[in-house]
C-alpha atoms as a PDB file:
ATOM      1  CA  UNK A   1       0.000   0.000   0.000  1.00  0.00           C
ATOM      2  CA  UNK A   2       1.737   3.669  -1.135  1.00  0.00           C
ATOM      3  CA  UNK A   3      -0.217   6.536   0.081  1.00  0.00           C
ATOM      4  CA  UNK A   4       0.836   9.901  -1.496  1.00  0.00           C
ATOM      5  CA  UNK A   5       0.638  13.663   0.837  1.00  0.00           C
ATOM      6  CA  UNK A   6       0.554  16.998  -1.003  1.00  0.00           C
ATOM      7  CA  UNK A   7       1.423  19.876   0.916  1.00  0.00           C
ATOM      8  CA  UNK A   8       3.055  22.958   0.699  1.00  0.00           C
ATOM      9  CA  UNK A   9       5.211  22.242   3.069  1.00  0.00           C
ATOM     10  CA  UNK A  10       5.300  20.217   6.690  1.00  0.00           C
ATOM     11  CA  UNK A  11       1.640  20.470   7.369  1.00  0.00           C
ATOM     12  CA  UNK A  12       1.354  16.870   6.311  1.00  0.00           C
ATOM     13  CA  UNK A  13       3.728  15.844   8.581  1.00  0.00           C
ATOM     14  CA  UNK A  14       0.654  15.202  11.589  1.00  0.00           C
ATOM     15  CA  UNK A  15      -1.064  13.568   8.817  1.00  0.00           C
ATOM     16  CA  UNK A  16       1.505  11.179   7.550  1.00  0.00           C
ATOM     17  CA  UNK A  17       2.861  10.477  10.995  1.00  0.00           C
ATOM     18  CA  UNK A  18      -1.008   9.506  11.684  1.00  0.00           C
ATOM     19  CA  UNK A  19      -0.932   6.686   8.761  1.00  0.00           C
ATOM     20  CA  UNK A  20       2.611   5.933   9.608  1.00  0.00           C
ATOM     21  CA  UNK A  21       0.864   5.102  13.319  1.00  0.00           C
ATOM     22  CA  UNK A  22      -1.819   3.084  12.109  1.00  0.00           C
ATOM     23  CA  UNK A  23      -0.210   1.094   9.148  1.00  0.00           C
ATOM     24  CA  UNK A  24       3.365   1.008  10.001  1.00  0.00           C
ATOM     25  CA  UNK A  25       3.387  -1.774   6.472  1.00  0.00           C
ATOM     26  CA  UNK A  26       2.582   1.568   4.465  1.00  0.00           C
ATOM     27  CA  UNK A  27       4.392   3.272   2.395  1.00  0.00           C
ATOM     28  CA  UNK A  28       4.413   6.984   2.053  1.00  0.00           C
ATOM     29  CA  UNK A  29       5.391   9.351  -0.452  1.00  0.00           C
ATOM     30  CA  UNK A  30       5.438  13.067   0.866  1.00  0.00           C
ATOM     31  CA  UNK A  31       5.342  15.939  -2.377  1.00  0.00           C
ATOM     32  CA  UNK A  32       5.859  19.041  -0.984  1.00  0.00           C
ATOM     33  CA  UNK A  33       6.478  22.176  -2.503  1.00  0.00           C
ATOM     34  CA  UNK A  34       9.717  24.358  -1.330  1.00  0.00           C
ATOM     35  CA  UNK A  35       9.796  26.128  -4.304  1.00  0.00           C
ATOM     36  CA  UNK A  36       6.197  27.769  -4.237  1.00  0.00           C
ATOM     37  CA  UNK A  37       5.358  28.179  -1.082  1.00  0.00           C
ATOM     38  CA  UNK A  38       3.611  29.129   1.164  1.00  0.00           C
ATOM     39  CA  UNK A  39       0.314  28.554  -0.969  1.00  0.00           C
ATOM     40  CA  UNK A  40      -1.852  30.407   1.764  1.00  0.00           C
ATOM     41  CA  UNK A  41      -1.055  34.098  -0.077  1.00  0.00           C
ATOM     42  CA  UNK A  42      -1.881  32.667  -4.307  1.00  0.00           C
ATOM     43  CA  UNK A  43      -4.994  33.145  -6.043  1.00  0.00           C
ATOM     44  CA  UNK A  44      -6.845  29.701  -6.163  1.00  0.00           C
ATOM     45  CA  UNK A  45      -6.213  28.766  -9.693  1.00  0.00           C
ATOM     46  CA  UNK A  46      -2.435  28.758  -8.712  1.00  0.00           C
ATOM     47  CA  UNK A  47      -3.171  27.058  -5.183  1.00  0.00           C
ATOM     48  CA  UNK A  48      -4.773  24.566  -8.190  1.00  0.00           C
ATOM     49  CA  UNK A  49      -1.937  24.363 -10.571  1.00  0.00           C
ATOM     50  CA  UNK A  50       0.430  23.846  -7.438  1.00  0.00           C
ATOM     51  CA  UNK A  51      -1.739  21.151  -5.951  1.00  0.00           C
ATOM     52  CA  UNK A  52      -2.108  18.991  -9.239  1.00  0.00           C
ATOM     53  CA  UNK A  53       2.014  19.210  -9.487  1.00  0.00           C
ATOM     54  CA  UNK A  54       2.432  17.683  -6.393  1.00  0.00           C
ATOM     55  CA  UNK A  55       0.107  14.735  -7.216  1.00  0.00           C
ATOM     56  CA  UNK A  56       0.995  14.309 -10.779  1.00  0.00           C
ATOM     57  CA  UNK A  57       4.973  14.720  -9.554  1.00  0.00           C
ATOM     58  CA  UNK A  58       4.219  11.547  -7.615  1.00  0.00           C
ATOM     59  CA  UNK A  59       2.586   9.093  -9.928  1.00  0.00           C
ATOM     60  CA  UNK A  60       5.249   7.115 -11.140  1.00  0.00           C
ATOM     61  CA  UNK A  61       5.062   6.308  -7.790  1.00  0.00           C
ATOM     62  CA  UNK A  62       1.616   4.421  -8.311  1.00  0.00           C
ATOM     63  CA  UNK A  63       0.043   5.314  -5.411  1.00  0.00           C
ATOM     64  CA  UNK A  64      -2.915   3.725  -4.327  1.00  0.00           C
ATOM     65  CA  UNK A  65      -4.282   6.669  -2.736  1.00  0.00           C
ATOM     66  CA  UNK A  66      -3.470  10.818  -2.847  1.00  0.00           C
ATOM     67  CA  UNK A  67      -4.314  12.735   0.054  1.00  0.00           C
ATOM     68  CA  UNK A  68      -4.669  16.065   0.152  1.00  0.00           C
ATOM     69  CA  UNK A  69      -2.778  17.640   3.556  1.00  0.00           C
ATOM     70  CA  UNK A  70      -3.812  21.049   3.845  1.00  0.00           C
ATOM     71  CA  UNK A  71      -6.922  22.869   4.623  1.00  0.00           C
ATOM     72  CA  UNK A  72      -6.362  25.757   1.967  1.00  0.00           C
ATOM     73  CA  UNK A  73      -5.402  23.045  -1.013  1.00  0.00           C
ATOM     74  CA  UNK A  74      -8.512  21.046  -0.021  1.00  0.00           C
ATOM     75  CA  UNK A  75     -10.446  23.814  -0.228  1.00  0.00           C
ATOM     76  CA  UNK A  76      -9.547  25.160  -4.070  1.00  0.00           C
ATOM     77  CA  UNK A  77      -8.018  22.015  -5.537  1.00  0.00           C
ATOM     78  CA  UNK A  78      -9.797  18.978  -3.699  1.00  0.00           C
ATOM     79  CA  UNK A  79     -12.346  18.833  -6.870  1.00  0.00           C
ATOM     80  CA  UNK A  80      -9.315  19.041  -9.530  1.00  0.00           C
ATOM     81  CA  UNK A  81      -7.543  16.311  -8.298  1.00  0.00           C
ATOM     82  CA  UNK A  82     -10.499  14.042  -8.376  1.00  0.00           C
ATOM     83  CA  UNK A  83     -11.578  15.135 -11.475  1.00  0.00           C
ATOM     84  CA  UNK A  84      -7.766  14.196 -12.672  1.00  0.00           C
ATOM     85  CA  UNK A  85      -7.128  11.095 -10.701  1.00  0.00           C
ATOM     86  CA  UNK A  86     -10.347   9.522  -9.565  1.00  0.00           C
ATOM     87  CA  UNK A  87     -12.044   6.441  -9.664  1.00  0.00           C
ATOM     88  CA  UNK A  88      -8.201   5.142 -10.894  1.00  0.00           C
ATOM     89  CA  UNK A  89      -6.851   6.989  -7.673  1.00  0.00           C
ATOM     90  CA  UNK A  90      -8.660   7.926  -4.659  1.00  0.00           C
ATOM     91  CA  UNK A  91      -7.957  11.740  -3.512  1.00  0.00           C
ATOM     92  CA  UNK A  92      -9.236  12.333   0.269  1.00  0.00           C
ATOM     93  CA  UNK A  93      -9.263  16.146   1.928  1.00  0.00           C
ATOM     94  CA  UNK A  94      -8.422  17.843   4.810  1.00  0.00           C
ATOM     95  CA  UNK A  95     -11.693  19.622   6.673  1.00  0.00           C
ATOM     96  CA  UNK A  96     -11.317  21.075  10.159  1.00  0.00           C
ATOM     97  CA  UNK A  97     -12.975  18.997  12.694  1.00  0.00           C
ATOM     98  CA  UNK A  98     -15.667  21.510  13.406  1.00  0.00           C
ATOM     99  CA  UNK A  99     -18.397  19.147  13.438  1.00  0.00           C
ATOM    100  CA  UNK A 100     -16.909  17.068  16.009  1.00  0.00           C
ATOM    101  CA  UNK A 101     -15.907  20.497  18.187  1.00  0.00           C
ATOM    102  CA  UNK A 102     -19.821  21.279  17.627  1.00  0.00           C
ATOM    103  CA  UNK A 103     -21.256  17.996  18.941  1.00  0.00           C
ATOM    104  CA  UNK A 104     -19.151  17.914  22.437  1.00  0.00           C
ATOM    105  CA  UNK A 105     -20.785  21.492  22.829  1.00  0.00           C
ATOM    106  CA  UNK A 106     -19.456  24.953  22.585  1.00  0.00           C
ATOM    107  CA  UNK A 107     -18.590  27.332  23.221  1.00  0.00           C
ATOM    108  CA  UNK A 108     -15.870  26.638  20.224  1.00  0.00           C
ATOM    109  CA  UNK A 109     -12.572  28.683  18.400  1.00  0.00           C
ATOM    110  CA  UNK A 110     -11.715  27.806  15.586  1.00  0.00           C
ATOM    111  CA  UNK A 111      -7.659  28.698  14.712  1.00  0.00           C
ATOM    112  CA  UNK A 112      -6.597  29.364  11.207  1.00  0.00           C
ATOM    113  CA  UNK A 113      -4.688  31.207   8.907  1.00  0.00           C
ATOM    114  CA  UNK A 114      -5.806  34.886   8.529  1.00  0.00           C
ATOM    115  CA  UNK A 115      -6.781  34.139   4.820  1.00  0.00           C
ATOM    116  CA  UNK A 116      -9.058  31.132   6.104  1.00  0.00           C
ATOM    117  CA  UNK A 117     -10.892  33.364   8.871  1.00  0.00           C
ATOM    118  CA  UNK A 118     -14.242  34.530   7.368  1.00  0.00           C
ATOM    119  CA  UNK A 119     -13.592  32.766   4.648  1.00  0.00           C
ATOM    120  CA  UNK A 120     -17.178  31.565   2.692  1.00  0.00           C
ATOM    121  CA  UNK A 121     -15.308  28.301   3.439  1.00  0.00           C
ATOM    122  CA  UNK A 122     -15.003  28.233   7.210  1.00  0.00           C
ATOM    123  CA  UNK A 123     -18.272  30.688   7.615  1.00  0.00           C
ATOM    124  CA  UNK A 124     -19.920  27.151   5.626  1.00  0.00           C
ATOM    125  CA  UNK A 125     -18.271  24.812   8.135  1.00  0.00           C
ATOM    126  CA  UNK A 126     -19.961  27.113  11.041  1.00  0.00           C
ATOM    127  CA  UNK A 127     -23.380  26.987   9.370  1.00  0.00           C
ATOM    128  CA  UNK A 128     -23.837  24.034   8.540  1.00  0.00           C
ATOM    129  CA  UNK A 129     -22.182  21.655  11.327  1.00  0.00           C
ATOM    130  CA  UNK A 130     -22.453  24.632  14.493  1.00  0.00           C
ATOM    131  CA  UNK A 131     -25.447  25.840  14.023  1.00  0.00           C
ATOM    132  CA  UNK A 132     -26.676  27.397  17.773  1.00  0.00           C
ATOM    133  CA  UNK A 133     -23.292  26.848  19.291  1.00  0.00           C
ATOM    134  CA  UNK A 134     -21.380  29.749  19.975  1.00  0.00           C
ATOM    135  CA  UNK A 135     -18.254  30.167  17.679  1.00  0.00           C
ATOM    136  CA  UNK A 136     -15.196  32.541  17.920  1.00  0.00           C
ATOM    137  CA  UNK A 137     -12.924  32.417  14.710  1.00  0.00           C
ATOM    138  CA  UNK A 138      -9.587  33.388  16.017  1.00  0.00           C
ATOM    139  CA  UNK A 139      -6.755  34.044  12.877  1.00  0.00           C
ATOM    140  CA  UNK A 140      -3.679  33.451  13.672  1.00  0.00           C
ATOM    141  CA  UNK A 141      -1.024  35.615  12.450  1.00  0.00           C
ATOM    142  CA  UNK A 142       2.350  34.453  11.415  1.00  0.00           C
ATOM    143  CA  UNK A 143       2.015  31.136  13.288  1.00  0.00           C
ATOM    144  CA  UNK A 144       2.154  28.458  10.113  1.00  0.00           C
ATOM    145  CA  UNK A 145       4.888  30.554   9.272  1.00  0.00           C
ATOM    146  CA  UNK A 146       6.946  30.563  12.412  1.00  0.00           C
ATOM    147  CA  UNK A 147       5.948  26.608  12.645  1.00  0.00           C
ATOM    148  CA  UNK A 148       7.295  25.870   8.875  1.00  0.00           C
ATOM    149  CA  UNK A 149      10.572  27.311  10.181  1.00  0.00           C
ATOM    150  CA  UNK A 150      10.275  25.916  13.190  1.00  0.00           C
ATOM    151  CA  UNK A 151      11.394  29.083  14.990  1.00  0.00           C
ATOM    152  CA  UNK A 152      10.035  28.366  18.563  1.00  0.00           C
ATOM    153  CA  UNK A 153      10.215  32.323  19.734  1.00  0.00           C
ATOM    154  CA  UNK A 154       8.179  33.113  16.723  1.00  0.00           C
ATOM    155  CA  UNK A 155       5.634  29.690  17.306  1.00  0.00           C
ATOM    156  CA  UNK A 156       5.120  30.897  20.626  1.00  0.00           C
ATOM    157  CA  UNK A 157       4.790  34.815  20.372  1.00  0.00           C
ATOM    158  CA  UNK A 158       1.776  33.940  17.742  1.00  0.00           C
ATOM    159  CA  UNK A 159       0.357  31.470  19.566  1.00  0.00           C
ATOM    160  CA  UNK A 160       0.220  33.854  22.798  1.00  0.00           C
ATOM    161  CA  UNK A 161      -1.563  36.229  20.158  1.00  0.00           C
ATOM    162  CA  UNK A 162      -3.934  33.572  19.050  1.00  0.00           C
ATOM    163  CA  UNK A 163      -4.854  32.741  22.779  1.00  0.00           C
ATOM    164  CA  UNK A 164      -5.057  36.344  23.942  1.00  0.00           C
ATOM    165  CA  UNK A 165      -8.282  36.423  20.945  1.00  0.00           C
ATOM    166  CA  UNK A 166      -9.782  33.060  22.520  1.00  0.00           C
ATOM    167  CA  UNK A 167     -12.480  33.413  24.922  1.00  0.00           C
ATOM    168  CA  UNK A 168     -11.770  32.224  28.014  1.00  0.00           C
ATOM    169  CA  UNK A 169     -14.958  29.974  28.139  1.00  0.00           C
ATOM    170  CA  UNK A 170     -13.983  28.294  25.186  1.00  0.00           C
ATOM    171  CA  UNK A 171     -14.674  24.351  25.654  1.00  0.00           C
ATOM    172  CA  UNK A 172     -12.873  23.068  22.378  1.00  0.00           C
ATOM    173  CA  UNK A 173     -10.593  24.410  19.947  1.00  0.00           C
ATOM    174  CA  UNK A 174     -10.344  23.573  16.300  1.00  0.00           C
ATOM    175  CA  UNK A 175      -6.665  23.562  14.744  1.00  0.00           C
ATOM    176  CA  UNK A 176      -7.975  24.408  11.220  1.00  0.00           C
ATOM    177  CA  UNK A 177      -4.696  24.198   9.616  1.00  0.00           C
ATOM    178  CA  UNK A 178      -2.563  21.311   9.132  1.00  0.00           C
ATOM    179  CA  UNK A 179       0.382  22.957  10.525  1.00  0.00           C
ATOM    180  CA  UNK A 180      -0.772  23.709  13.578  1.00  0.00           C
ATOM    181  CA  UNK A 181      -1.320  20.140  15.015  1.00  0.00           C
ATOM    182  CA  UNK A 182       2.341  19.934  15.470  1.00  0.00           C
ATOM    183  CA  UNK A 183       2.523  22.544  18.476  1.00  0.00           C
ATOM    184  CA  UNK A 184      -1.055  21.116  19.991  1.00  0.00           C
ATOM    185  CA  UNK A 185       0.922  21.239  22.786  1.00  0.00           C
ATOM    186  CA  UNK A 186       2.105  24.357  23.108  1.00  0.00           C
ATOM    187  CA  UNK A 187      -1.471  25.794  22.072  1.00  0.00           C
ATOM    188  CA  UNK A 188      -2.870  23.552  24.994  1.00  0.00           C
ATOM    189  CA  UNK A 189      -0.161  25.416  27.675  1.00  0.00           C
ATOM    190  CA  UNK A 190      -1.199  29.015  26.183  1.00  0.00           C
ATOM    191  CA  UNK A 191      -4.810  28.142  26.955  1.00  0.00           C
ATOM    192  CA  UNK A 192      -4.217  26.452  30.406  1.00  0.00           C
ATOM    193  CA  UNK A 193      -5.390  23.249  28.715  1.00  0.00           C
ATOM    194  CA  UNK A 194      -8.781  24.355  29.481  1.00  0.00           C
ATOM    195  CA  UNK A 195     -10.516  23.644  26.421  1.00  0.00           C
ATOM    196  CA  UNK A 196      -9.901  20.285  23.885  1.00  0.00           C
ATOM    197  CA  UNK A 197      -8.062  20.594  21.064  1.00  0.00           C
ATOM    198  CA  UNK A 198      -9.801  18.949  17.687  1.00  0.00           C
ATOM    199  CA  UNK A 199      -7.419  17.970  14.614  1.00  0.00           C
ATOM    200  CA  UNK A 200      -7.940  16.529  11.204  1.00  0.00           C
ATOM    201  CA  UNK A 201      -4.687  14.163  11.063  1.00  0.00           C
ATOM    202  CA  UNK A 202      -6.480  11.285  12.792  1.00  0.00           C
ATOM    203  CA  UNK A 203      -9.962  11.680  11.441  1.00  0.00           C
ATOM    204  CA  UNK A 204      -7.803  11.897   7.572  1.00  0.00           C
ATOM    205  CA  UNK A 205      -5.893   8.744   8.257  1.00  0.00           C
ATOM    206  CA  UNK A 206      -8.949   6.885   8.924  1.00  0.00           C
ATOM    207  CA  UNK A 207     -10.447   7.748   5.767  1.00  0.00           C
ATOM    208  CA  UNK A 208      -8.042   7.178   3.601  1.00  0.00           C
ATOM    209  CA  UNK A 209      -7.812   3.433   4.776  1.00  0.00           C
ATOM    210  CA  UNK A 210     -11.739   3.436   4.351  1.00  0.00           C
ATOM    211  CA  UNK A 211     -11.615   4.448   0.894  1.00  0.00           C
ATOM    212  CA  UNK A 212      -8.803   1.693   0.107  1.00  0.00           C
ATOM    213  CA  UNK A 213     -11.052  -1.080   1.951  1.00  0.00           C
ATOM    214  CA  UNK A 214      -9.177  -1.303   4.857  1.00  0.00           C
ATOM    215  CA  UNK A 215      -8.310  -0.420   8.395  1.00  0.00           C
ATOM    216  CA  UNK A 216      -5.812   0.464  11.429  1.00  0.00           C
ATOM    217  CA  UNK A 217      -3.265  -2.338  11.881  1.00  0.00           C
ATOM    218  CA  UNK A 218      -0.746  -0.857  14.397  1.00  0.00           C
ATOM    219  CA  UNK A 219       1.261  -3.685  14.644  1.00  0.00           C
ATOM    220  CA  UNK A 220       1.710  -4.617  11.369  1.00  0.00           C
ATOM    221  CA  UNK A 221       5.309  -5.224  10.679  1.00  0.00           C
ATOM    222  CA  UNK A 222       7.255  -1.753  10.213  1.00  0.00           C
ATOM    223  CA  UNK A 223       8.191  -2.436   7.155  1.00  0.00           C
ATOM    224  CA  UNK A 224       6.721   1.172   5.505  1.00  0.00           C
ATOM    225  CA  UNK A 225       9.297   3.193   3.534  1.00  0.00           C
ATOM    226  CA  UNK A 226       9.433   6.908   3.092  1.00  0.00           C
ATOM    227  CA  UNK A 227       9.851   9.116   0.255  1.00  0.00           C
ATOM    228  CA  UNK A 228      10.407  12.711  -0.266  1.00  0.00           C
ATOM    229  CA  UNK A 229       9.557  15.282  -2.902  1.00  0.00           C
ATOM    230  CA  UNK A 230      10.497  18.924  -3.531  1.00  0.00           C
ATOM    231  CA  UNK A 231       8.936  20.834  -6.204  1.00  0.00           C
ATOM    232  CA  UNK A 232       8.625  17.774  -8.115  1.00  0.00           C
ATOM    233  CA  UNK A 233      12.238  16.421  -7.272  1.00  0.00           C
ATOM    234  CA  UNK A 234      13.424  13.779  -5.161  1.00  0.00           C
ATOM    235  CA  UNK A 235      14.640  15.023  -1.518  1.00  0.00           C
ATOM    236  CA  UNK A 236      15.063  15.022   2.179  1.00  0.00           C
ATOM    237  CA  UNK A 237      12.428  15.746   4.694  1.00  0.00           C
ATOM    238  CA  UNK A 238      13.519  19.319   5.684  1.00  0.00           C
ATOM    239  CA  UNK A 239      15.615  19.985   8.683  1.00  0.00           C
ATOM    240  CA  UNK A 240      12.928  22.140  10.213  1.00  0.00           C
ATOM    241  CA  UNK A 241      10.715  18.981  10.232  1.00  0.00           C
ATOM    242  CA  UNK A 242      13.010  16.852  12.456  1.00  0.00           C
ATOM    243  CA  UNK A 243      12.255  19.561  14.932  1.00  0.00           C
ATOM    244  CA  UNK A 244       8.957  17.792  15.522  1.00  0.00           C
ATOM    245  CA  UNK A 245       7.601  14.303  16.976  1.00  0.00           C
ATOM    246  CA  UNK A 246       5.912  13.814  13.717  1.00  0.00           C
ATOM    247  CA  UNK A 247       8.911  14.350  11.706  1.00  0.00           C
ATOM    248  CA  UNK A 248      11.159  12.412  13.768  1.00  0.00           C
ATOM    249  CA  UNK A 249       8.943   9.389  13.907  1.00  0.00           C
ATOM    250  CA  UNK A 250       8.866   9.265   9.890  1.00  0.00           C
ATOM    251  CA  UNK A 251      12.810  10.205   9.391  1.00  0.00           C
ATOM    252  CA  UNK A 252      12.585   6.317  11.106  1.00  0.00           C
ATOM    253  CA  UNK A 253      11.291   4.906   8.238  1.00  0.00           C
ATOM    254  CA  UNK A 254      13.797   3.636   5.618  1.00  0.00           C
ATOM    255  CA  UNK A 255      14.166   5.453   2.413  1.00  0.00           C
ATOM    256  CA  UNK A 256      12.320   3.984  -0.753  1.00  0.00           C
ATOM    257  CA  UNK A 257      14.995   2.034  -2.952  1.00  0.00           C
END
């Protein structure tokens, strides 16, 4: 089994070091995008065109599957790439886990990007799956950023921004951006790990081994490999990513002959 994560950059890394948990047999291709990002700031046709490079980059690979790692690709590009790869190759996308947030009860933030705030998107994700439960959309400025570069005065400066705009009430926090899962912790300390945090990597994982007809086997043999794409070309998982759990756990996998 080959699963294949677009990104930007080391957003995927939660995700991947989700599947990595639950099929350690798996192997997983990671196409990211040093050259063009971040994708946050483009239009959405070039959020598109970056999107379908990354996938397309990685199918001499033959994956099995394609999964989409980001909340803003998912948003512009999630119908492209099926369009282009599907029913031949299965392309599953990245959602914030308001719905989940909604049901435990609110009152709920929600943390993205600036661009993703107020977005038609996320205002769709509040209507539809919050409906009556109080909401705060809290944007937080310069933290995927600071996280891609793993500068930890810069993670934690916006994150004490981010938590200084979250009511203290708040029951449950959604981490709607892909990056952002790998400081939960830190976000959890800012907030006095008052409320619950909500992320996507899990609830992603899952699905993708739904839609190739199988499930969780933690202790299959680890026999996964892992390989890296930049901008199309093969590479190294960045040194900013070893920085992280998630990182560090895949940089254990052996490197695809």
């Amino acid at each position: 089994m080959r699963i294949v994560l677009v990104d930007s950059g080391i957003g995927l890394l939660s995700t991947a070091a989700a599947l990595r948990q639950a099929r350690p047999d798996a192997d997983l291709v990671l196409s990211m995008d040093p050259d063009h990002m971040p994708w946050g700031p483009r239009t959405a046709e070039e959020i598109v065109d970056r999107a379908l490079a990354g996938a397309r980059a990685a199918l001499a690979e033959r994956p099995d599957a394609v999964v989409v790692a980001c909340n803003t690709a998912s948003v512009h590009a999630l119908s492209a790439l099926r369009a282009e790869l599907e029913p031949g190759v299965p392309v599953i996308g990245t959602v914030p886990a308001v719905k989940p947030a909604a049901d435990r009860g609110g009152p709920v933030a929600i943390w993205a990007t600036p661009a993703t705030t107020g977005s038609p998107y996320q205002r769709d994700l509040i209507d539809r799956f919050a409906r009556g439960v109080p909401v705060t959309p809290v944007p937080c400025d310069g933290l995927a950023d600071a996280i891609e570069a793993a500068d930890e005065a810069a993670v934690d400066a916006a994150v004490a921004r981010a938590a200084r705009l979250t009511p203290a009430e708040v029951r449950g926090v959604v981490l709607g951006c892909t990056h952002y899962d790998l400081v939960g912790g830190r976000i959890a300390a800012a907030l006095g790990h008052r409320p619950v945090m909500f992320t996507a990597a899990a609830a992603v994982a899952a699905q993708t081994l739904r839609r190739l007809g199988t499930t969780a086997r933690p202790d299959a043999p680890h026999t996964g490999t892992l390989r890296v794409l930049a901008s199309g070309r093969p590479g190294e998982l960045p040194a900013a990513a070893l920085r992280y759990p998630a990182g560090a756990l895949l940089a254990a996998a052996p490197a695809a002959g």
